[in-house]
Protein backbone atom coordinates (compact mmCIF):
# COMPACT_ATOMS: atom_id res chain seq x y z
CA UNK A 1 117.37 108.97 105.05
CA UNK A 2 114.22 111.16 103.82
CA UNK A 3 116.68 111.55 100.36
CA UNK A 4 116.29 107.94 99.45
CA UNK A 5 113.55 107.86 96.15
CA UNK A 6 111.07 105.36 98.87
CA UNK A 7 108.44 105.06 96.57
CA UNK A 8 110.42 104.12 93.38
CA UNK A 9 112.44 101.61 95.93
CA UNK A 10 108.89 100.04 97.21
CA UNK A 11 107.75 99.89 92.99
CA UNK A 12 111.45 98.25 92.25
CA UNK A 13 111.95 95.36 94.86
CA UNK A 14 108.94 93.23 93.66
CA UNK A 15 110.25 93.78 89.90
CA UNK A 16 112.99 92.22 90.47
CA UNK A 17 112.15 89.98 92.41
CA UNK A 18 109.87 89.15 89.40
CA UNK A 19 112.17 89.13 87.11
CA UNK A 20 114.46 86.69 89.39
CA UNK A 21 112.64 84.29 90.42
CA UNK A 22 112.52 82.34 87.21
CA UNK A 23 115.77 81.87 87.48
CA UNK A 24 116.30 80.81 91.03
CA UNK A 25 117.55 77.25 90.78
CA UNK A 26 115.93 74.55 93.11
CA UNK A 27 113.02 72.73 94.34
CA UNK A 28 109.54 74.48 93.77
CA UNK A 29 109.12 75.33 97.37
CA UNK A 30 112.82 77.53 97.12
CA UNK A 31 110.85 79.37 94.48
CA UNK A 32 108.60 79.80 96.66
CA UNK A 33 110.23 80.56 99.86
CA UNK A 34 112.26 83.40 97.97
CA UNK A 35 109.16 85.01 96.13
CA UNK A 36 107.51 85.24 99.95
CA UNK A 37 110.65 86.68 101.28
CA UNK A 38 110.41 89.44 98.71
CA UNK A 39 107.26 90.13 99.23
CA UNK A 40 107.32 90.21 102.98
CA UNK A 41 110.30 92.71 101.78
CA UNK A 42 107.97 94.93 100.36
CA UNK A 43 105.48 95.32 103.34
CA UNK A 44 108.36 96.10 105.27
CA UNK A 45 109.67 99.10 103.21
CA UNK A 46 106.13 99.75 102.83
CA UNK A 47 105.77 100.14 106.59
CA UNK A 48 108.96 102.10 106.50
CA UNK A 49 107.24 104.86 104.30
CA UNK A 50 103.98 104.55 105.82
CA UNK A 51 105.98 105.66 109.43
CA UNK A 52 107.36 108.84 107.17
CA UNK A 53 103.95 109.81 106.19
CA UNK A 54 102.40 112.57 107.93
CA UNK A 55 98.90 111.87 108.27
CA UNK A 56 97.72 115.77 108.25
CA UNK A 57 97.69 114.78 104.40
CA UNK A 58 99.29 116.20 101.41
CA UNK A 59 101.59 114.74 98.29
CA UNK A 60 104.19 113.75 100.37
CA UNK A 61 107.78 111.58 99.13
CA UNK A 62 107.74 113.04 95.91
CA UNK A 63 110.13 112.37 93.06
CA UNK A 64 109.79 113.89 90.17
CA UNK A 65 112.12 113.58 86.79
CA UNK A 66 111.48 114.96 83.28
CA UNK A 67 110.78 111.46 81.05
CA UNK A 68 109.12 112.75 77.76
CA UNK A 69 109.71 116.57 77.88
CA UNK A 70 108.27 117.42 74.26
CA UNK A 71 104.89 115.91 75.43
CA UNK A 72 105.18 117.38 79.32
CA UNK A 73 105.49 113.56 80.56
CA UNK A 74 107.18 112.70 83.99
CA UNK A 75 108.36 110.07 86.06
CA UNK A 76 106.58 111.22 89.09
CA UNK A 77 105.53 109.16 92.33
CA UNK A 78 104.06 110.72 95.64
CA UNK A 79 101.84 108.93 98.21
CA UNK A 80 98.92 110.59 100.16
CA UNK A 81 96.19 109.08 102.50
CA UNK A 82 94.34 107.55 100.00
CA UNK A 83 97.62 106.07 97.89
CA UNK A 84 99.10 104.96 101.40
CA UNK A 85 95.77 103.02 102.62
CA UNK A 86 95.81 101.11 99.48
CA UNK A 87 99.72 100.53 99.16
CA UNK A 88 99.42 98.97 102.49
CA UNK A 89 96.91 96.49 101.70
CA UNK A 90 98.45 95.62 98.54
CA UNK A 91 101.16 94.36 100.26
CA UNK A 92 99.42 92.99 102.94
CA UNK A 93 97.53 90.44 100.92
CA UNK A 94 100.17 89.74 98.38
CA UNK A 95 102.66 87.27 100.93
CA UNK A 96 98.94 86.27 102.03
CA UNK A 97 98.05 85.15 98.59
CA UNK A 98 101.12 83.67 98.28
CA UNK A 99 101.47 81.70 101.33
CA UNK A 100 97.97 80.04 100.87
CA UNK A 101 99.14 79.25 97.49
CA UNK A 102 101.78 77.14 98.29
CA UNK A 103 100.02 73.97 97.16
CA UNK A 104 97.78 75.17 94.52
CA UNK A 105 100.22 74.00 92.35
CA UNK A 106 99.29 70.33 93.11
CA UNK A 107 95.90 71.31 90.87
CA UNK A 108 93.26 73.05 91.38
CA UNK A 109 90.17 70.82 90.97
CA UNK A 110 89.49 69.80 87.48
CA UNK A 111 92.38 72.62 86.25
CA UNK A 112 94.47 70.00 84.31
CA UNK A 113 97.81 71.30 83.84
CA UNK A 114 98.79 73.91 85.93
CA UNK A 115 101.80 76.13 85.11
CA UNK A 116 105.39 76.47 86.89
CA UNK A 117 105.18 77.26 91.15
CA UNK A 118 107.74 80.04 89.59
CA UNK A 119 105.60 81.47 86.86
CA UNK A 120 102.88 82.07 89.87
CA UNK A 121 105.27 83.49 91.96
CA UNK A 122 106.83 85.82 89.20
CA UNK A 123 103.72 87.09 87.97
CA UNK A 124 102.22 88.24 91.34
CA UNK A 125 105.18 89.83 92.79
CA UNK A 126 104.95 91.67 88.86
CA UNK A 127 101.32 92.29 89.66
CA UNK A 128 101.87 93.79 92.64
CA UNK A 129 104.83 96.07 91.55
CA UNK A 130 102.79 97.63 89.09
CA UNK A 131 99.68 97.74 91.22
CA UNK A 132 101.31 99.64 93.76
CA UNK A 133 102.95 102.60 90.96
CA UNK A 134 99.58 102.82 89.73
CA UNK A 135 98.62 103.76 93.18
CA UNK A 136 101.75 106.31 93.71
CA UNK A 137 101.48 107.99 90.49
CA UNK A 138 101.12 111.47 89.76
CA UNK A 139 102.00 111.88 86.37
CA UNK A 140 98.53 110.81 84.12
CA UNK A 141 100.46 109.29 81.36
CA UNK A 142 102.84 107.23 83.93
CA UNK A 143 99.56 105.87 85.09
CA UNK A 144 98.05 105.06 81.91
CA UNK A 145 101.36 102.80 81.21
CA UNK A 146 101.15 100.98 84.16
CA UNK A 147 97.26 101.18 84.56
CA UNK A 148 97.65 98.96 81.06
CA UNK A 149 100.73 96.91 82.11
CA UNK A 150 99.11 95.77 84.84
CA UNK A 151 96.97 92.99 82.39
CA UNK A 152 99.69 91.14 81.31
CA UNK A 153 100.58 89.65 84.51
CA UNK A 154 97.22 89.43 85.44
CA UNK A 155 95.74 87.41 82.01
CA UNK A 156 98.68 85.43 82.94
CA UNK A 157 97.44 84.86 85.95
CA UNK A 158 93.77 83.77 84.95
CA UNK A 159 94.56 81.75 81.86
CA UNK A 160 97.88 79.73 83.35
CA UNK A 161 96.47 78.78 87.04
CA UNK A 162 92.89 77.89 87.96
CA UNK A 163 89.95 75.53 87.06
CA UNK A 164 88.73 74.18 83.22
CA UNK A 165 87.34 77.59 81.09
CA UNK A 166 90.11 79.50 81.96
CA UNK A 167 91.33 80.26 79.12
CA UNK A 168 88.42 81.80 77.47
CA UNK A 169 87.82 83.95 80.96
CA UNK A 170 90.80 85.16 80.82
CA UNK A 171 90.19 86.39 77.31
CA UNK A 172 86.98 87.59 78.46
CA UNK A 173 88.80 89.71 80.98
CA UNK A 174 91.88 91.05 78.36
CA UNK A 175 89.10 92.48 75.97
CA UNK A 176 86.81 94.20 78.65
CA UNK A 177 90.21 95.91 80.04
CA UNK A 178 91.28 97.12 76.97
CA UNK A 179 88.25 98.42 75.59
CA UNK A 180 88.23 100.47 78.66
CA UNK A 181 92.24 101.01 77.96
CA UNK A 182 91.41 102.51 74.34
CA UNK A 183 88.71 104.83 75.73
CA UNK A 184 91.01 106.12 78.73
CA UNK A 185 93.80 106.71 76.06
CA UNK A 186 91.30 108.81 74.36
CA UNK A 187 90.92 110.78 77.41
CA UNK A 188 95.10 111.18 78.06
CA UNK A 189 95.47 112.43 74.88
CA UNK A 190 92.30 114.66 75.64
CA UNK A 191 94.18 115.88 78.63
CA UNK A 192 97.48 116.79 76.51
CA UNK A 193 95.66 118.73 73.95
CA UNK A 194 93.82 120.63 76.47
CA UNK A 195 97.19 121.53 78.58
CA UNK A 196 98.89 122.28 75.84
CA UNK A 197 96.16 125.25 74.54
CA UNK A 198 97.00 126.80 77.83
CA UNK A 199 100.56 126.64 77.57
CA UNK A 200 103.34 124.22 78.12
CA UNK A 201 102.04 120.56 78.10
CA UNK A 202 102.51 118.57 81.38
CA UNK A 203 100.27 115.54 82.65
CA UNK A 204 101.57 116.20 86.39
CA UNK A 205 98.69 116.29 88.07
CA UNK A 206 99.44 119.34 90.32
CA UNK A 207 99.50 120.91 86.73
CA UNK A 208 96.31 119.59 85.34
CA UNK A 209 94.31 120.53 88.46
CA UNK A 210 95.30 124.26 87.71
CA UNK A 211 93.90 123.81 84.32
CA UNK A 212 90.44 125.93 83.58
CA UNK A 213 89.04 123.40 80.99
CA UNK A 214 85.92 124.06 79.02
CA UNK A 215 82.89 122.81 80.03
CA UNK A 216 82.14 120.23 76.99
CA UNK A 217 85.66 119.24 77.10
CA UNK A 218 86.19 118.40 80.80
CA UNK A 219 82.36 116.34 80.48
CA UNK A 220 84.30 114.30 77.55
CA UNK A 221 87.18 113.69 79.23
CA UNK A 222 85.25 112.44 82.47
CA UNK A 223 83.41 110.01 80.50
CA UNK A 224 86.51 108.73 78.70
CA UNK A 225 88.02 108.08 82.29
CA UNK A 226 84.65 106.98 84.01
CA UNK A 227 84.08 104.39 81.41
CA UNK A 228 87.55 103.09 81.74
CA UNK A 229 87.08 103.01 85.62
CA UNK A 230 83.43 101.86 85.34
CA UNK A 231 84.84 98.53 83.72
CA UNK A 232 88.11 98.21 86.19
CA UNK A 233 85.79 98.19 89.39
CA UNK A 234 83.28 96.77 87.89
CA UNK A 235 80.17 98.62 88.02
CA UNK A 236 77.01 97.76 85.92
CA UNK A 237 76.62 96.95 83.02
CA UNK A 238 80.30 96.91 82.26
CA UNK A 239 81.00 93.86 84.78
CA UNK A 240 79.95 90.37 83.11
CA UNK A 241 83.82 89.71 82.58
CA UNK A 242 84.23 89.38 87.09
CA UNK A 243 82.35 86.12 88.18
CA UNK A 244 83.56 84.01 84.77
CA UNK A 245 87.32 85.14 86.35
CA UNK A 246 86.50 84.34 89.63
CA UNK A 247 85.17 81.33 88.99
CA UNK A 248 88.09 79.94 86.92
CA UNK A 249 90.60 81.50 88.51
CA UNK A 250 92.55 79.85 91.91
CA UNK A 251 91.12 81.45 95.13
CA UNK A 252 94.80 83.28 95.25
CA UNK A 253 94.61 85.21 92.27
CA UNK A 254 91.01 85.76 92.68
CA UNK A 255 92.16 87.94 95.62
CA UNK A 256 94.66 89.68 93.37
CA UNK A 257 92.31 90.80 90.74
CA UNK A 258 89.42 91.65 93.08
CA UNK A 259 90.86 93.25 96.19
CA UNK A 260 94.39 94.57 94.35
CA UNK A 261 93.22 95.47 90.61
CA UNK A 262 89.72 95.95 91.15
CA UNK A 263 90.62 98.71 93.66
CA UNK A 264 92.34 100.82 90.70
CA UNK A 265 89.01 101.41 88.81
CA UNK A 266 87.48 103.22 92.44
CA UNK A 267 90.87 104.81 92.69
CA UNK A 268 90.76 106.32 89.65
CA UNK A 269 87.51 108.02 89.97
CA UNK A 270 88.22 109.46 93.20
CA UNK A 271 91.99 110.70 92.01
CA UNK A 272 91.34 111.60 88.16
CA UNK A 273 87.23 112.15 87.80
CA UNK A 274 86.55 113.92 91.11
CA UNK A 275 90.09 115.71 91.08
CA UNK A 276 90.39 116.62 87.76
CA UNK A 277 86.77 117.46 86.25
CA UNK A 278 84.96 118.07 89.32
CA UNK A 279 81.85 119.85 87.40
CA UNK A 280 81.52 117.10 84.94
CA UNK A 281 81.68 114.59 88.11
CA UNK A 282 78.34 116.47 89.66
CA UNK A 283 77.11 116.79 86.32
CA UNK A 284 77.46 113.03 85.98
CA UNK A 285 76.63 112.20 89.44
CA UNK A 286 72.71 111.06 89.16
CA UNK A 287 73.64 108.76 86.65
CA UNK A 288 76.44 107.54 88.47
CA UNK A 289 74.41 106.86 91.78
CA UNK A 290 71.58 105.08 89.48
CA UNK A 291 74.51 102.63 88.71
CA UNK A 292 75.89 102.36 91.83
CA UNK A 293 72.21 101.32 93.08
CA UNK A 294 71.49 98.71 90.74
CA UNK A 295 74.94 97.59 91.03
CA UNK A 296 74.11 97.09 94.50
CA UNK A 297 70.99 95.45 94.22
CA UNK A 298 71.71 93.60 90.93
CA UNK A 299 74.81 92.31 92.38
CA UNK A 300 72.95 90.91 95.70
CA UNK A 301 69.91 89.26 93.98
CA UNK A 302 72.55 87.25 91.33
CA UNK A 303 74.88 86.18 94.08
CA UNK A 304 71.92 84.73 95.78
CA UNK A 305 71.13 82.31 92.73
CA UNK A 306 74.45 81.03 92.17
CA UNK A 307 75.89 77.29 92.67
CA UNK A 308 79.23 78.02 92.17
CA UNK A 309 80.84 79.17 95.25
CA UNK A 310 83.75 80.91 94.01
CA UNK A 311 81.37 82.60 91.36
CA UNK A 312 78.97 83.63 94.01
CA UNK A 313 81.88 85.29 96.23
CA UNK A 314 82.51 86.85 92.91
CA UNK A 315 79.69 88.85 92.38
CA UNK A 316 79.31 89.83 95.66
CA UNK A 317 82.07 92.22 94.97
CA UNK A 318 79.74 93.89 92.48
CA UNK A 319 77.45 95.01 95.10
CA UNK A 320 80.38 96.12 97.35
CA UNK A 321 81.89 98.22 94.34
CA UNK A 322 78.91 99.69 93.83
CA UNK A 323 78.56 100.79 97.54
CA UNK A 324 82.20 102.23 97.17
CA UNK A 325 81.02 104.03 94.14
CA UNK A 326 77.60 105.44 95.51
CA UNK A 327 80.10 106.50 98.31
CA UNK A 328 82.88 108.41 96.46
CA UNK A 329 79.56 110.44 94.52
CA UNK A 330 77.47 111.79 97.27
CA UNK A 331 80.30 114.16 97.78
CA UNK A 332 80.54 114.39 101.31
CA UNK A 333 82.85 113.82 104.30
CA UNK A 334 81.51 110.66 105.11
CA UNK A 335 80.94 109.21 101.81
CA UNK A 336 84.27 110.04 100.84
CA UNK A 337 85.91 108.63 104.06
CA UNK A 338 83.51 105.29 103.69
CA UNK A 339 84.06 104.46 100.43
CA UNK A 340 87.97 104.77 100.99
CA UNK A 341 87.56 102.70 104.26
CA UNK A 342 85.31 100.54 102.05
CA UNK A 343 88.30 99.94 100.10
CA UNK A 344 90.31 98.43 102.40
CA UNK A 345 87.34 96.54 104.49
CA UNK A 346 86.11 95.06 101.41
CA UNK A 347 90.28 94.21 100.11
CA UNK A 348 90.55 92.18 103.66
CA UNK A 349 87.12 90.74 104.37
CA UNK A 350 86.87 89.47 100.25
CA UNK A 351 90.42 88.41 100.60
CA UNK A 352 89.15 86.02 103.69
CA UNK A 353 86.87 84.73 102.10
CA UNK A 354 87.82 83.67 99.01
CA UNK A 355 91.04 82.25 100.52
CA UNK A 356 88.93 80.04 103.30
CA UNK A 357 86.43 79.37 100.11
CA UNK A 358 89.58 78.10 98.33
CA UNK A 359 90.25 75.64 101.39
CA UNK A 360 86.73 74.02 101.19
CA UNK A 361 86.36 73.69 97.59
CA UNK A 362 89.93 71.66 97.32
CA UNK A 363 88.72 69.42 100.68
CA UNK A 364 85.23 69.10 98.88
CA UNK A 365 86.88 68.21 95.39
CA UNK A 366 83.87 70.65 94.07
CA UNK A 367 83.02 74.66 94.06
CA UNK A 368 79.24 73.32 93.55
CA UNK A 369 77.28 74.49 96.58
CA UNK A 370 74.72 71.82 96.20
CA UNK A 371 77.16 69.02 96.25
CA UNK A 372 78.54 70.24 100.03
CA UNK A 373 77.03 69.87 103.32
CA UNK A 374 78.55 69.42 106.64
CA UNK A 375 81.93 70.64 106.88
CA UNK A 376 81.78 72.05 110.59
CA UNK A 377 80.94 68.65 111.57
CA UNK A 378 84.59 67.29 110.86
CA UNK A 379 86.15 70.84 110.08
CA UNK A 380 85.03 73.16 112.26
CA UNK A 381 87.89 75.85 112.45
CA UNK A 382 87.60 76.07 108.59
CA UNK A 383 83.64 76.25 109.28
CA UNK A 384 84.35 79.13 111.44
CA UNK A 385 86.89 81.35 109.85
CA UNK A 386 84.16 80.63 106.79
CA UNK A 387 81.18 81.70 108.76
CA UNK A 388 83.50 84.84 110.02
CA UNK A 389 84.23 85.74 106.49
CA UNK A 390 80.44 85.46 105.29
CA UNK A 391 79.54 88.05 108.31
CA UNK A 392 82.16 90.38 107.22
CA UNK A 393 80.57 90.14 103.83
CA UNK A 394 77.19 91.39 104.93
CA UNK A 395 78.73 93.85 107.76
CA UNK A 396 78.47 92.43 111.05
CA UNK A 397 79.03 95.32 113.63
CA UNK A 398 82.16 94.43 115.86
CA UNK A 399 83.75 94.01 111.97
CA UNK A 400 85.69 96.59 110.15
CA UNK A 401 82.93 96.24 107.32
CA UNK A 402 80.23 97.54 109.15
CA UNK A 403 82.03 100.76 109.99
CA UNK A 404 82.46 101.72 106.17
CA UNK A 405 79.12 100.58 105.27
CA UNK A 406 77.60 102.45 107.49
CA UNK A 407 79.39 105.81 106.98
CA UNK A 408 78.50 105.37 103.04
CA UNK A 409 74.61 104.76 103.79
CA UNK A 410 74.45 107.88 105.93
CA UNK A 411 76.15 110.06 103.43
CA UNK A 412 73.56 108.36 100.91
CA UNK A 413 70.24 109.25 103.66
CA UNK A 414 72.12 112.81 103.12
CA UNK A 415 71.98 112.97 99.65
CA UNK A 416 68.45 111.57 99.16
CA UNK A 417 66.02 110.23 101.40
CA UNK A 418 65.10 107.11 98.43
CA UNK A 419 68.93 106.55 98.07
CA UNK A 420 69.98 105.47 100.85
CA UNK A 421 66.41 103.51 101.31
CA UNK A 422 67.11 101.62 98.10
CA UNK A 423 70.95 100.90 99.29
CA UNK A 424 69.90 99.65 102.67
CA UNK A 425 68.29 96.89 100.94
CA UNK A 426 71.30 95.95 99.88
CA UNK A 427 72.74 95.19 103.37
CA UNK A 428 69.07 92.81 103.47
CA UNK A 429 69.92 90.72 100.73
CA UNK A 430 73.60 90.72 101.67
CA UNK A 431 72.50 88.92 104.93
CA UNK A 432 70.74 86.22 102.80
CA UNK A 433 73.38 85.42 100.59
CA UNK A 434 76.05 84.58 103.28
CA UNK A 435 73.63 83.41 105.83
CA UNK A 436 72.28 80.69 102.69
CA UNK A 437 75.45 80.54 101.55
CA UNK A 438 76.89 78.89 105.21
CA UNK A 439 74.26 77.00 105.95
CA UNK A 440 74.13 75.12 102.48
CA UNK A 441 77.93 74.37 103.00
CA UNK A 442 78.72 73.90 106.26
CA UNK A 443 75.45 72.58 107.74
CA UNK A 444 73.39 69.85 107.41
CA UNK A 445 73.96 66.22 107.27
CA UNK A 446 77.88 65.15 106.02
CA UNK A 447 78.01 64.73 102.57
CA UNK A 448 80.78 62.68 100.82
CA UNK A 449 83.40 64.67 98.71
CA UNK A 450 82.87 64.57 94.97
CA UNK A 451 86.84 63.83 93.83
CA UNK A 452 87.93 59.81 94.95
CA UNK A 453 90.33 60.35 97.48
CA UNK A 454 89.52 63.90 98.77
CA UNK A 455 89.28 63.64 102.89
CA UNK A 456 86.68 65.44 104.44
CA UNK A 457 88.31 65.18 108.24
CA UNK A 458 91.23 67.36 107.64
CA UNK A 459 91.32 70.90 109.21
CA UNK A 460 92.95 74.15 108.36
CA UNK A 461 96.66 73.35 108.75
CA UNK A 462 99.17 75.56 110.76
CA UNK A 463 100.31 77.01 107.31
CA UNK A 464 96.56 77.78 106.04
CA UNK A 465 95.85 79.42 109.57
CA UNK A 466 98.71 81.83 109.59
CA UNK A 467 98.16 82.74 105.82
CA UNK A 468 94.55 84.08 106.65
CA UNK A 469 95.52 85.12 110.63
CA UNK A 470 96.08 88.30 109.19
CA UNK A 471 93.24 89.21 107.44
CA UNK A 472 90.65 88.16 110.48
CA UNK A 473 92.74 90.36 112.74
CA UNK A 474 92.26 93.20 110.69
CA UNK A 475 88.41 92.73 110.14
CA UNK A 476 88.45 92.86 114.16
CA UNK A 477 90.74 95.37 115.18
CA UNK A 478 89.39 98.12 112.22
CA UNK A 479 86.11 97.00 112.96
CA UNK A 480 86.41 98.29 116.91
CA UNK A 481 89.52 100.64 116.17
CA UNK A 482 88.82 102.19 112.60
CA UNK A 483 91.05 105.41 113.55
CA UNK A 484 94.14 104.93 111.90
CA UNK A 485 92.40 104.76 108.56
CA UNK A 486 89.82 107.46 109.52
CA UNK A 487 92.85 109.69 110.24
CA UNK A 488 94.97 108.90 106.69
CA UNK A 489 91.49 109.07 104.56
CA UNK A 490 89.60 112.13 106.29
CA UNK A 491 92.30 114.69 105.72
CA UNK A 492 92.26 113.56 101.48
CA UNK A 493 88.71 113.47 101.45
CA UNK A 494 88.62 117.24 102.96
CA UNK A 495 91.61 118.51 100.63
CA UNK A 496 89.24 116.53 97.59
CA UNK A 497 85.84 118.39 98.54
CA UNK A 498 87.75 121.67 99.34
CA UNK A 499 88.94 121.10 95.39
CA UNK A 500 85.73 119.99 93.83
CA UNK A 501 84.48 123.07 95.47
CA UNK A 502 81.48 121.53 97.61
CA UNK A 503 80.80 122.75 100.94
CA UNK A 504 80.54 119.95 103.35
CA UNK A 505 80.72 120.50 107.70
CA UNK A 506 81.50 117.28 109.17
CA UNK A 507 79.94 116.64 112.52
CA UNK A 508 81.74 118.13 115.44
CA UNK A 509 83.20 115.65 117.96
CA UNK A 510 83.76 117.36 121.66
CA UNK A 511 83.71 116.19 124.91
CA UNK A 512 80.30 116.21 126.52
CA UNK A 513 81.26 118.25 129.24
CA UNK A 514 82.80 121.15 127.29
CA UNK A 515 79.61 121.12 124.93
CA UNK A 516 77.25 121.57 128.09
CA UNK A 517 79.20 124.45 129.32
CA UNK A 518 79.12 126.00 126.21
CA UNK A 519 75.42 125.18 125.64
CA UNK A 520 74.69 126.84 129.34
CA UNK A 521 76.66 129.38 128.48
CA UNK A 522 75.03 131.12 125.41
CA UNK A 523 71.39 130.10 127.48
CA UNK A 524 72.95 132.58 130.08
CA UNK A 525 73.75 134.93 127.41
CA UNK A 526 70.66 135.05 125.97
CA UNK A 527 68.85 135.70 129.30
CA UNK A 528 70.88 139.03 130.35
CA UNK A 529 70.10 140.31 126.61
C-alpha cells in the first residue's frame, strides 16, 4: 500500500476529472454532480495520505524520477507539515466552492453572459490539481511549471464567470502574475547556474539546500523569488491587481484565488526564501517586516472605505497576508507556527465569508453596501453565519483566527517592542471594518432589493447551509482545539529555524506539579550548598 506514488495519484484525479468533464453528456447539474464527486474524491485520497503522514515531520511519500537529466530536473513530489496543512484545505474548500456554485450559473448580478456550468467545473478541479503539485513539489523547476500553469485556469476563471469589468481584471491579474513569473524564472535559472559551478546540476531541493552559494548571489536570487512571491500573496505595493479580481469575480472563485492561489506566494517564501537563502532572508528581513506592517495597516484603513462588499472582503486579505508575512520573518517558533496556522485560519474564515457575502449580494441584486440594510430582519441565519464570518475576520477568541493571530503578534512583541505595537493596530481597525461592515448590511431599517424581482424573505437553503457547514465548524473546533495543526506545523517550523541557523527555545509546557517539585528542589539544593 505505502508503494502506491499517493501524491502523484492526489495531483492526477482532479486532472482528469478536468479534462472529462467537458465531455460528460447531460443536463448542467450532471456536470455538476460528477465534478463534486471528483472532488470529494480528492479530499478523500487526501485524507488517505494525510493518515500516512507522520507528524514528527520530515519529506515524507517521496517519488522521485529523472525528467530533464542534462539540466538536473526531476519529477519529484513529497509532502511535509507545511505541504500537508495546505493540501488539506485545498481540498477542503474546492467541493465547498463548488457546491455553493451550483446556481451561479443562473448570473451573477449584472455579469451578462456567463460561460458553460462545465467550463466552471473543469477549470477548478484544473485549478486545484495544479494548486495542490505546487504545494508537493520538491524539484524548483517542477514548481516553476506549475507555479505558472496555475494562471490559465485561473484567468479563465476571472474573465469567463463573475460581474461586468471582468474581463479587464482578469487581465489585470495575468500581467501582475507574470511579471512576477519572468522575475522568478530569472531566479531558476540563477539557481541552475549556481548548482552547476559546484558540480552536477540538480534543482531537487534536498540538493540546493547543500549548496554554499555566494553571498551576492544567494541576495539576488532571494529577491528574484521574493518579488515573485511578494506579488502571488499580495503584499504591498505589488497588490492593486486583488480587490479589482475580487470584485468581478463570483464569490466561488474569489475563494479559489484568495484562500487556494494566494496561499502559494506565503508558501513560497517560507519553502524557497527562508530554506534556500536563509542569510539573504535576514538580510532582507527589516524591509520585509516594513511591508508586512503597512500591508497590515494599509490594507485595514482601505477596506474600511469601500462600498463594494466583495471588494472590501477583498482587501481585507491584504492585511491578513501581511500578518502571515510579518509572521514567517520574525524567525521564531511562534511566528513560524502562526503564520502557517494563519494560513489555514485565514483559507477557512475568508472562504466563509466571501461565500455567505456571495448569498447576500445575489438576494440583494447589489454588492453596494449602501444600497443594503436589514437582512437579519427576514434572513436571519444568513445574518448570522455573516456576522460569524466578520468575527472570524477580526479574530474573535473561541475562533481558530484568534489563535494564529495571536501567536504571530507575540513573535512580533519578540522581535521589536514598536512591531508588534504597530501590528496590534491592525487587529483595531480589523474590528471596525467587520463590525461597520455588519451593521451597514444587516441592520437597520429593511431596504428594498435593487434588481425587480429579487426576494428579500428567502433564507440560506439546505444546499447553501451544508456548502459553508464546513468551514464554520472548522473556525470553531481549531479555534478551541488548534493541536492537530500545531503538531503538523511546529515540527517544520523547528527543522526550518534549525536550517536557517537561528537559535530559537520555545516555551516549555509541563505539568504544574512536576515544575514545583523541580522548582523546590534546586531551592533545597541551593540551601545545603
Amino acid at each position: 500500500m505505502s508503494d502506491l506514488p499517493w501524491l502523484s495519484l492526489l495531483v492526477l484525479l482532479p486532472l482528469v476529472g478536468a479534462v472529462a468533464v467537458p465531455f460528460v453528456r447531460g443536463s448542467a447539474a450532471l456536470t455538476k454532480q460528477v465534478g463534486l464527486g471528483v472532488s470529494l474524491g480528492t479530499l478523500a485520497l487526501a485524507v488517505a495520505v494525510a493518515l500516512q503522514y507522520d507528524v514528527d515531520g520530515g519529506m515524507q511519500l517521496t517519488e522521485t524520477h529523472d525528467w530533464i537529466s542534462a539540466f538536473g530536473v526531476h519529477y519529484a513530489l513529497g509532502v511535509d507539515g507545511l505541504g500537508l496543512l495546505l493540501v488539506l484545505l485545498t481540498v477542503v474548500l474546492v467541493p465547498v466552492v463548488l457546491l455553493a456554485s451550483w446556481r451561479d450559473d443562473e448570473g451573477y448580478l449584472d455579469g451578462g453572459a456567463q460561460g458553460s456550468p462545465a467550463a466552471f467545473v473543469a477549470w477548478t478541479l484544473a485549478l486545484e490539481a495544479l494548486s495542490l503539485a505546487v504545494f508537493l513539489a520538491t524539484d524548483v523547476f517542477l514548481f516553476y511549471v506549475v507555479f505558472e500553469a496555475t494562471l490559465i485556469p485561473a484567468y479563465f476563471l476571472i474573465g469567463g464567470f463573475g460581474r461586468a469589468g471582468r474581463s479587464a481584471a482578469a487581465v489585470k491579474f495575468l500581467m501582475f502574475q507574470l511579471a512576477g513569473g519572468l522575475v522568478l524564472l530569472g531566479g531558476v535559472i540563477g539557481l541552475y547556474v549556481v548548482s552547476a559551478q559546484q558540480g552536477t546540476p540538480s534543482y531537487l531541493l534536498s540538493d540546493l539546500a547543500a549548496l554554499d552559494i555566494d553571498t551576492a548571489a544567494g541576495r539576488w536570487l532571494f529577491a528574484a523569488f521574493f518579488i515573485a512571491f511578494a506579488i502571488k500573496a499580495p503584499l504591498f505595493p505589488v497588490h492593486t491587481w486583488l480587490a479589482d479580481t475580487t470584485e468581478r469575480a463570483t464569490p466561488g472563485t474569489a475563494v479559489l484565488l484568495v484562500c487556494v492561489l494566494d496561499k502559494i506566494g506565503t508558501f513560497g517564501m517560507l519553502r524557497f526564501c527562508l530554506g534556500l537563502f536563509p542569510e539573504a532572508s535576514q538580510w532582507a528581513t527589516p524591509l520585509v517586516v516594513v511591508l508586512a506592517l503597512v500591508s497590515i495597516v494599509y490594507g485595514a484603513l482601505v477596506a474600511i472605505g469601500q462600498d463594494d462588499l466583495m471588494r472590501l472582503i477583498g482587501l481585507t486579505s491584504l492585511s491578513h497576508f501581511g500578518f502571515i508575512t510579518l509572521g514567517i520573518f520574525v524567525f521564531s517558533s511562534q511566528g513560524g507556527t502562526g503564520s502557517i496556522l494563519y494560513m489555514v485560519n485565514h483559507g477557512l474564515g475568508t472562504a466563509a465569508l466571501f461565500l455567505v457575502a456571495g448569498y447576500v449580494v445575489s438576494r440583494r441584486g447589489t454588492a453596494s453596501i449602501r444600497e443594503m440594510g436589514g437582512a437579519e430582519k427576514v434572513t436571519p441565519v444568513l445574518a448570522g453565519l455573516f456576522l460569524v464570518a466578520g468575527l472570524a475576520a477580526l479574530g474573535l477568541p473561541g475562533l481558530s483566527t484568534f489563535v494564529s493571530e495571536m501567536l504571530v503578534i507575540i513573535a512580533a512583541f519578540d522581535y521589536a517592542w514598536y512591531v508588534g505595537a504597530v501590528a496590534v493596530t491592525g487587529i483595531v481597525l480589523a474590528a471596525i471594518y467587520a463590525l461597520w461592515m455588519y451593521q451597514r448590511t444587516m441592520t437597520g431599517p429593511s431596504v428594498e432589493p435593487v434588481a425587480a424581482g429579487v426576494r428579500t424573505s428567502r433564507d440560506l437553503s439546505t444546499r447553501e447551509l451544508v456548502a459553508v457547514a464546513p468551514l464554520f465548524v472548522g473556525l470553531v473546533l481549531f479555534g478551541f482545539y488548534p493541536m492537530p495543526l500545531m503538531e503538523a506545523a511546529d515540527p517544520y517550523v523547528g527543522e526550518l529555524l534549525e536550517q536557517v541557523g537561528v537559535s530559537d527555545d520555545p516555551p516549555e509546557v509541563g505539568a504544574p506539579a512536576e515544575a514545583e517539585a523541580h522548582s523546590d528542589s534546586d531551592t533545597a539544593e541551593e540551601g545545603e550548598n
